[in-house]
PDB file of N, CA and C in Angstrom:
ATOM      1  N   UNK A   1      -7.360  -5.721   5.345  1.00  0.00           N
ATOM      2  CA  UNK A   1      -6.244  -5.468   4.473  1.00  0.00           C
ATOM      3  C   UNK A   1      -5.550  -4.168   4.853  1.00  0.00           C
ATOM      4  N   UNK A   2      -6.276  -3.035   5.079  1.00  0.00           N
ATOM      5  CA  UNK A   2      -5.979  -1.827   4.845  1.00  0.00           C
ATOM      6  C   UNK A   2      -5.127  -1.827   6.488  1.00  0.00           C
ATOM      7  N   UNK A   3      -5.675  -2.739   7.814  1.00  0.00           N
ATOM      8  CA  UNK A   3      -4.729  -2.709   9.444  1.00  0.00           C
ATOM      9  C   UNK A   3      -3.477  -3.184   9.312  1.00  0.00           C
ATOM     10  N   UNK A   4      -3.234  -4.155   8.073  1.00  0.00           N
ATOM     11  CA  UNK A   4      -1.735  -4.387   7.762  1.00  0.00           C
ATOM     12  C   UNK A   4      -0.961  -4.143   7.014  1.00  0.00           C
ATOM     13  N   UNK A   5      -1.516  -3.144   5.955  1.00  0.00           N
ATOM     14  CA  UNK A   5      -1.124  -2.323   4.969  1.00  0.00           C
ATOM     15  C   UNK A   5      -0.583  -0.695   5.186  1.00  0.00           C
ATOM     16  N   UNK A   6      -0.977  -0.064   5.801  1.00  0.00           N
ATOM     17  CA  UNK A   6      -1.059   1.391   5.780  1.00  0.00           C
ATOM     18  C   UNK A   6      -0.164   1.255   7.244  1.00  0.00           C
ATOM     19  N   UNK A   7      -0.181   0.839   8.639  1.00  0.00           N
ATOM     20  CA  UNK A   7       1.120   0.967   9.465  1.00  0.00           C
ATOM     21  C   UNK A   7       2.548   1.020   8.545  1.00  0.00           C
ATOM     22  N   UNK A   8       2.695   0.212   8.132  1.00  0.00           N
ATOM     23  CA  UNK A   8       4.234  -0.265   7.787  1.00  0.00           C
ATOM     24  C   UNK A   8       4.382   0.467   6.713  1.00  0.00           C
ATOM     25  N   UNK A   9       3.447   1.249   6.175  1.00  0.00           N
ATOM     26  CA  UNK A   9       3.797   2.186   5.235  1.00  0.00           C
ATOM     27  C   UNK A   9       3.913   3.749   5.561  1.00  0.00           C
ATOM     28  N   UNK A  10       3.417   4.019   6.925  1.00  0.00           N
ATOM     29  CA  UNK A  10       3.398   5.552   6.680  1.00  0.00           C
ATOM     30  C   UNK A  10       4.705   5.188   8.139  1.00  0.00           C
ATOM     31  N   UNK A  11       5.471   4.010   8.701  1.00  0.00           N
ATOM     32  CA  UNK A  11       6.436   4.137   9.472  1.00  0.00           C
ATOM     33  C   UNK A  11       7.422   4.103   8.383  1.00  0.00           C
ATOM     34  N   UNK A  12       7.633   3.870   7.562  1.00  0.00           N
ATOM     35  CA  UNK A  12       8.103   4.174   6.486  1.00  0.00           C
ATOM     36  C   UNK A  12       8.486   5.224   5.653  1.00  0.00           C
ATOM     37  N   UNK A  13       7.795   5.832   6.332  1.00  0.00           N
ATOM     38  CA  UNK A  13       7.452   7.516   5.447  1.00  0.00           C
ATOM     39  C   UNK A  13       6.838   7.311   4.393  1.00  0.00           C
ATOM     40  N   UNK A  14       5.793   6.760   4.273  1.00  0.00           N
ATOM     41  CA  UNK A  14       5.213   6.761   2.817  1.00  0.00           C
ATOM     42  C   UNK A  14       3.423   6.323   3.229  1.00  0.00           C
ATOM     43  N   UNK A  15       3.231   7.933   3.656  1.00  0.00           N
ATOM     44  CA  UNK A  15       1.949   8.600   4.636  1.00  0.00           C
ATOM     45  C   UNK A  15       0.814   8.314   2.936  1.00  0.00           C
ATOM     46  N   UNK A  16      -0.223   7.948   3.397  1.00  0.00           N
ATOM     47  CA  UNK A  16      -1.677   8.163   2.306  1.00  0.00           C
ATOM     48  C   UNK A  16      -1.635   9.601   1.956  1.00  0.00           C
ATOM     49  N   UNK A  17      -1.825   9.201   0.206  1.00  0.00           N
ATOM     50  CA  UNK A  17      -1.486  10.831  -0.850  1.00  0.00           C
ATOM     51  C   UNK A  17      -2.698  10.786  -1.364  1.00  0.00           C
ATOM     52  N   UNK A  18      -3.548   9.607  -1.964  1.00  0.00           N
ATOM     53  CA  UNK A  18      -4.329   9.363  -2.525  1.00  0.00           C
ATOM     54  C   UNK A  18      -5.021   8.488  -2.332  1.00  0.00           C
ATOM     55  N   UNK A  19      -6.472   9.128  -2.347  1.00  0.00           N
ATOM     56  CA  UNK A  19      -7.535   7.553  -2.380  1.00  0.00           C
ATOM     57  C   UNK A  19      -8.799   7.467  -2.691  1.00  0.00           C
ATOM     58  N   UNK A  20      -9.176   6.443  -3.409  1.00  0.00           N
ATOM     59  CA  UNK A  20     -10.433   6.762  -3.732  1.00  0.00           C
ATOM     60  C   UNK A  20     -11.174   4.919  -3.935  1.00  0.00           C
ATOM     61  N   UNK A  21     -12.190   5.131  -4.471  1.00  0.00           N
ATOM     62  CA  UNK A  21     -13.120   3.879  -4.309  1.00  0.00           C
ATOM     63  C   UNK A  21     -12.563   2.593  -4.563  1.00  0.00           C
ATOM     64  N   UNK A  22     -11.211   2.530  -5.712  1.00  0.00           N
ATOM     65  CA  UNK A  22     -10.033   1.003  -6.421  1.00  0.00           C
ATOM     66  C   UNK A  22      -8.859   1.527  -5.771  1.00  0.00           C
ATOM     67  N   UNK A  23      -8.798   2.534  -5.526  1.00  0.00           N
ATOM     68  CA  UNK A  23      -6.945   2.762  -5.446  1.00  0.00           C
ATOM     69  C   UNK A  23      -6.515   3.617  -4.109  1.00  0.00           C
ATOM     70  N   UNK A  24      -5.244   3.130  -3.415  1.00  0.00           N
ATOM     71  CA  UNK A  24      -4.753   3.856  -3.026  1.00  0.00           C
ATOM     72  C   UNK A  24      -3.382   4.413  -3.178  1.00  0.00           C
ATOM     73  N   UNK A  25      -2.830   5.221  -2.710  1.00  0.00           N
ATOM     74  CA  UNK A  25      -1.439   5.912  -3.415  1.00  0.00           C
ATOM     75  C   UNK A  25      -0.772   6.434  -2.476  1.00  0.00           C
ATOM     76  N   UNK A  26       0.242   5.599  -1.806  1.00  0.00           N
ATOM     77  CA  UNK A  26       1.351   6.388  -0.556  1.00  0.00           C
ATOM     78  C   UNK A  26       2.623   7.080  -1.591  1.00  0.00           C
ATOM     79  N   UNK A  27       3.032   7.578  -0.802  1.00  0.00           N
ATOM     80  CA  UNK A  27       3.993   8.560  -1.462  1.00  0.00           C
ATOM     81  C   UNK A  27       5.257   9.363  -0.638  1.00  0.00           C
ATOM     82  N   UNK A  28       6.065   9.369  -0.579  1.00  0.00           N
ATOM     83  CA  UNK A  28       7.448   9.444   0.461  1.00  0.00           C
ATOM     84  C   UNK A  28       7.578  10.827  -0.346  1.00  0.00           C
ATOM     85  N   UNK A  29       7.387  12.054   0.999  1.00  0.00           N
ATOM     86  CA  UNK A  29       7.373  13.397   1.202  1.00  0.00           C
ATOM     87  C   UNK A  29       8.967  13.847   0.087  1.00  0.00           C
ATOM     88  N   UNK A  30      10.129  13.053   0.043  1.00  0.00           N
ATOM     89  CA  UNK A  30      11.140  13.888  -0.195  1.00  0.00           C
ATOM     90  C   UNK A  30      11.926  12.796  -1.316  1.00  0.00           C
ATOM     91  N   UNK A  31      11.711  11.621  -1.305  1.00  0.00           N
ATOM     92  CA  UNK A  31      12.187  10.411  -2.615  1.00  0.00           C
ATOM     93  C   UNK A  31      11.367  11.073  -3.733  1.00  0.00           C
ATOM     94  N   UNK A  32      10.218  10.912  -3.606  1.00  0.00           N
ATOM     95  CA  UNK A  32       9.125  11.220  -4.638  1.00  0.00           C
ATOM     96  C   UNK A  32       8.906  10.092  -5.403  1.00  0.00           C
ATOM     97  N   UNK A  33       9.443   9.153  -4.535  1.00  0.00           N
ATOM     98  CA  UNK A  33       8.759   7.615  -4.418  1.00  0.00           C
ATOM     99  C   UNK A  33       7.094   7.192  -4.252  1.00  0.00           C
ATOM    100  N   UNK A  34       6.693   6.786  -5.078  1.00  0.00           N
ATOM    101  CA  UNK A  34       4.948   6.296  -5.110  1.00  0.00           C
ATOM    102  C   UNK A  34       4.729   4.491  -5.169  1.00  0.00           C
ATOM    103  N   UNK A  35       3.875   4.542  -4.121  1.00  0.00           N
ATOM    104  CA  UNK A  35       3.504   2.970  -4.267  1.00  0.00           C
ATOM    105  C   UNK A  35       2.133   2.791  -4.490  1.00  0.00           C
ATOM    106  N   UNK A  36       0.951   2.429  -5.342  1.00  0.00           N
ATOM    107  CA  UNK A  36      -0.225   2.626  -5.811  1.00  0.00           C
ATOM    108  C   UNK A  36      -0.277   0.841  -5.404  1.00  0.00           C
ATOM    109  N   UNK A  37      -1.924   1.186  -5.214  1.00  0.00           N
ATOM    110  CA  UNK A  37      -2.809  -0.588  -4.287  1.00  0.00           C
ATOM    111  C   UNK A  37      -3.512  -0.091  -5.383  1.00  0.00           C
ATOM    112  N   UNK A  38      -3.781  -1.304  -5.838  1.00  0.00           N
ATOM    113  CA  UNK A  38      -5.626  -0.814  -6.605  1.00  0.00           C
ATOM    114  C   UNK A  38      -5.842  -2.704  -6.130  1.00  0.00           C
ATOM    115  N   UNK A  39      -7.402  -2.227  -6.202  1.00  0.00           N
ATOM    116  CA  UNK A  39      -8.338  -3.407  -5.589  1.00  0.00           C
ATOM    117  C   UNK A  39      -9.333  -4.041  -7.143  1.00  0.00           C
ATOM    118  N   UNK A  40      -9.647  -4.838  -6.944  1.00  0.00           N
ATOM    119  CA  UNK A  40     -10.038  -5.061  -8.113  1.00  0.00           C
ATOM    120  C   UNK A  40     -11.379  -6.579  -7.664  1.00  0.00           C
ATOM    121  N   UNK A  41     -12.791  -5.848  -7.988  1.00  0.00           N
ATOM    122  CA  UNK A  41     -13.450  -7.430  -6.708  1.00  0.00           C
ATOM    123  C   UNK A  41     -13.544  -8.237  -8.340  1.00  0.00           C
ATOM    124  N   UNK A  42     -13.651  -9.272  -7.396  1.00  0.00           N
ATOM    125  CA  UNK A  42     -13.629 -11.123  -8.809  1.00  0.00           C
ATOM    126  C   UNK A  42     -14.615 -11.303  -8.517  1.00  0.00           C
ATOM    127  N   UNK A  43     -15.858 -10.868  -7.367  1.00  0.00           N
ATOM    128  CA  UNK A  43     -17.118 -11.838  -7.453  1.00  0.00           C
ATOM    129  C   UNK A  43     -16.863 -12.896  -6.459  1.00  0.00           C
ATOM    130  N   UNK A  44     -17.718 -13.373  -5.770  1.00  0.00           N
ATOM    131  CA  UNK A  44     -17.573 -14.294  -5.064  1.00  0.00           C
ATOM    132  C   UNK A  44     -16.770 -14.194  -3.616  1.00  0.00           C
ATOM    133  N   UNK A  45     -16.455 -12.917  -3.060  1.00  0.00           N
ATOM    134  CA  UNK A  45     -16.388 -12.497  -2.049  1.00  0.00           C
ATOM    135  C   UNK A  45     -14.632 -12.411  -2.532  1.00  0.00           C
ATOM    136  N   UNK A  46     -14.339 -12.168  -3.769  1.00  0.00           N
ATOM    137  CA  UNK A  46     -12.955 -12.175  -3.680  1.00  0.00           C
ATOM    138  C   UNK A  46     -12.492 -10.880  -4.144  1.00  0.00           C
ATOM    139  N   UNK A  47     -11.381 -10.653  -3.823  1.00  0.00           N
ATOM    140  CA  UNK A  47     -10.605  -9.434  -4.437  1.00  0.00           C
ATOM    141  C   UNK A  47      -9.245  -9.617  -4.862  1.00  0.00           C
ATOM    142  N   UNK A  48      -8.927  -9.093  -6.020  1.00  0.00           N
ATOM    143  CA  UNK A  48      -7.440  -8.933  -6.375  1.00  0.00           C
ATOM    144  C   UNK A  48      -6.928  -7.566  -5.889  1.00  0.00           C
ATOM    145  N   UNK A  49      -5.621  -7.758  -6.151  1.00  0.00           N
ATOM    146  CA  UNK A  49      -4.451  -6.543  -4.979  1.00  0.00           C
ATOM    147  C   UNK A  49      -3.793  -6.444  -5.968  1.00  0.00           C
ATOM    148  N   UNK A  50      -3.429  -5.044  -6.396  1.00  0.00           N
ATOM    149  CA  UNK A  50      -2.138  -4.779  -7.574  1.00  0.00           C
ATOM    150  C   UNK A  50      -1.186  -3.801  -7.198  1.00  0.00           C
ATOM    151  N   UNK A  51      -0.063  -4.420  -6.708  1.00  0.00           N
ATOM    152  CA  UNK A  51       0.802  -3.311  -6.056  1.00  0.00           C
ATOM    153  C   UNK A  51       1.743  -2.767  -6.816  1.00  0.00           C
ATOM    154  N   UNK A  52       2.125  -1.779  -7.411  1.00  0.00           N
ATOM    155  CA  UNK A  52       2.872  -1.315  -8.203  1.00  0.00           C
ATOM    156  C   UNK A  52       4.173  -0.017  -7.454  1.00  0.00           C
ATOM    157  N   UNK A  53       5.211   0.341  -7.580  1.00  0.00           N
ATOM    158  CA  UNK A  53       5.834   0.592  -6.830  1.00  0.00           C
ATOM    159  C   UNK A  53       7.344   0.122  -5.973  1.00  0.00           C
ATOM    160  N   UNK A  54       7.895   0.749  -5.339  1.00  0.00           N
ATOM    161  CA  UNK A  54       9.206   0.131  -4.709  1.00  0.00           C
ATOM    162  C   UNK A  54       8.932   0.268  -3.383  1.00  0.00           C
ATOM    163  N   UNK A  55       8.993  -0.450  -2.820  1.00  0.00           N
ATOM    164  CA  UNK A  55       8.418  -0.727  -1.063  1.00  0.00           C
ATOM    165  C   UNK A  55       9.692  -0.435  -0.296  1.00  0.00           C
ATOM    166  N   UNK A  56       9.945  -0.247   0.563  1.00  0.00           N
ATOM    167  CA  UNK A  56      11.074  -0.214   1.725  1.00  0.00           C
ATOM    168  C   UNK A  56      11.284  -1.670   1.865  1.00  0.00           C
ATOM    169  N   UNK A  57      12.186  -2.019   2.964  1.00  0.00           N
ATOM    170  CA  UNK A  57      12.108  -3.489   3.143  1.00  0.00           C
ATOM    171  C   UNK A  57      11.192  -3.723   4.444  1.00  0.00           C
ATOM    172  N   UNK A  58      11.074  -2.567   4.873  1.00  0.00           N
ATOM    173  CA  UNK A  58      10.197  -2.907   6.046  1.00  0.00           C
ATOM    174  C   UNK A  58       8.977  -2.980   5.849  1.00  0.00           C
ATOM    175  N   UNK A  59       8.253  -2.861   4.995  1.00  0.00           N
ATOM    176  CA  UNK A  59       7.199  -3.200   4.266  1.00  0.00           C
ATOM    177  C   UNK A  59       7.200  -4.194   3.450  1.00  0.00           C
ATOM    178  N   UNK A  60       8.322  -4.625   2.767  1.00  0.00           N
ATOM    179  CA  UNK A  60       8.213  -6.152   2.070  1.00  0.00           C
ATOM    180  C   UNK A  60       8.125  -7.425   3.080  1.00  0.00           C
ATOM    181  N   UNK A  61       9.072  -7.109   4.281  1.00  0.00           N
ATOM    182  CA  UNK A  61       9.455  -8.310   4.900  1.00  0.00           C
ATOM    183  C   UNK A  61       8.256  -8.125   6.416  1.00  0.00           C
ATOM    184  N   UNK A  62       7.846  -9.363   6.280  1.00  0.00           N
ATOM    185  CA  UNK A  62       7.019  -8.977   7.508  1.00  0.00           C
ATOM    186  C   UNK A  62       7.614  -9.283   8.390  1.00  0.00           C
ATOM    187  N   UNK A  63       6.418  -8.569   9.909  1.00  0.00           N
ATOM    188  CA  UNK A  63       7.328  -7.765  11.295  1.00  0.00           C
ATOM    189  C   UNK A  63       7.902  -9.503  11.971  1.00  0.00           C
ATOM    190  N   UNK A  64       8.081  -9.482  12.407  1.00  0.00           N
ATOM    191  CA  UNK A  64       8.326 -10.983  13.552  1.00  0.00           C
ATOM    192  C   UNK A  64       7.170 -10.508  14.592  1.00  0.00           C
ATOM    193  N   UNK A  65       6.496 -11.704  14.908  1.00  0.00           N
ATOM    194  CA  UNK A  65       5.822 -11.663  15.985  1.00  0.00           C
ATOM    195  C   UNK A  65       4.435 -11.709  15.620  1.00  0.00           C
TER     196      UNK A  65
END
């Protein structure tokens, strides 16, 4: 999760601010824009993703290729 998550966010400018064991928290040096992940496990080898935040588009739309 985290090899296709965290590129397209810190080319973005929105470099890792925060993190800890459920959550992580990018954050754009000069918007003062925040995008928070929290993880959440279901059991059964599953996990939920809660993205909260305004993404760039280069992070919404995935790369080609």
């Amino acid at each position: 999760m985290l090899a296709f998550l965290v590129p397209p966010l810190e080319r973005n400018r929105y470099p890792l601010h925060q993190e800890g064991p459920d959550v992580l928290v990018f954050a754009h040096p000069f918007r003062g824009a925040r995008i928070m992940v929290r993880f959440r496990d279901l059991g059964d080898r599953r996990t939920l993703v809660l993205v909260h935040g305004v993404a760039p588009l280069g992070v919404r739309r995935p790369s080609p290729g």
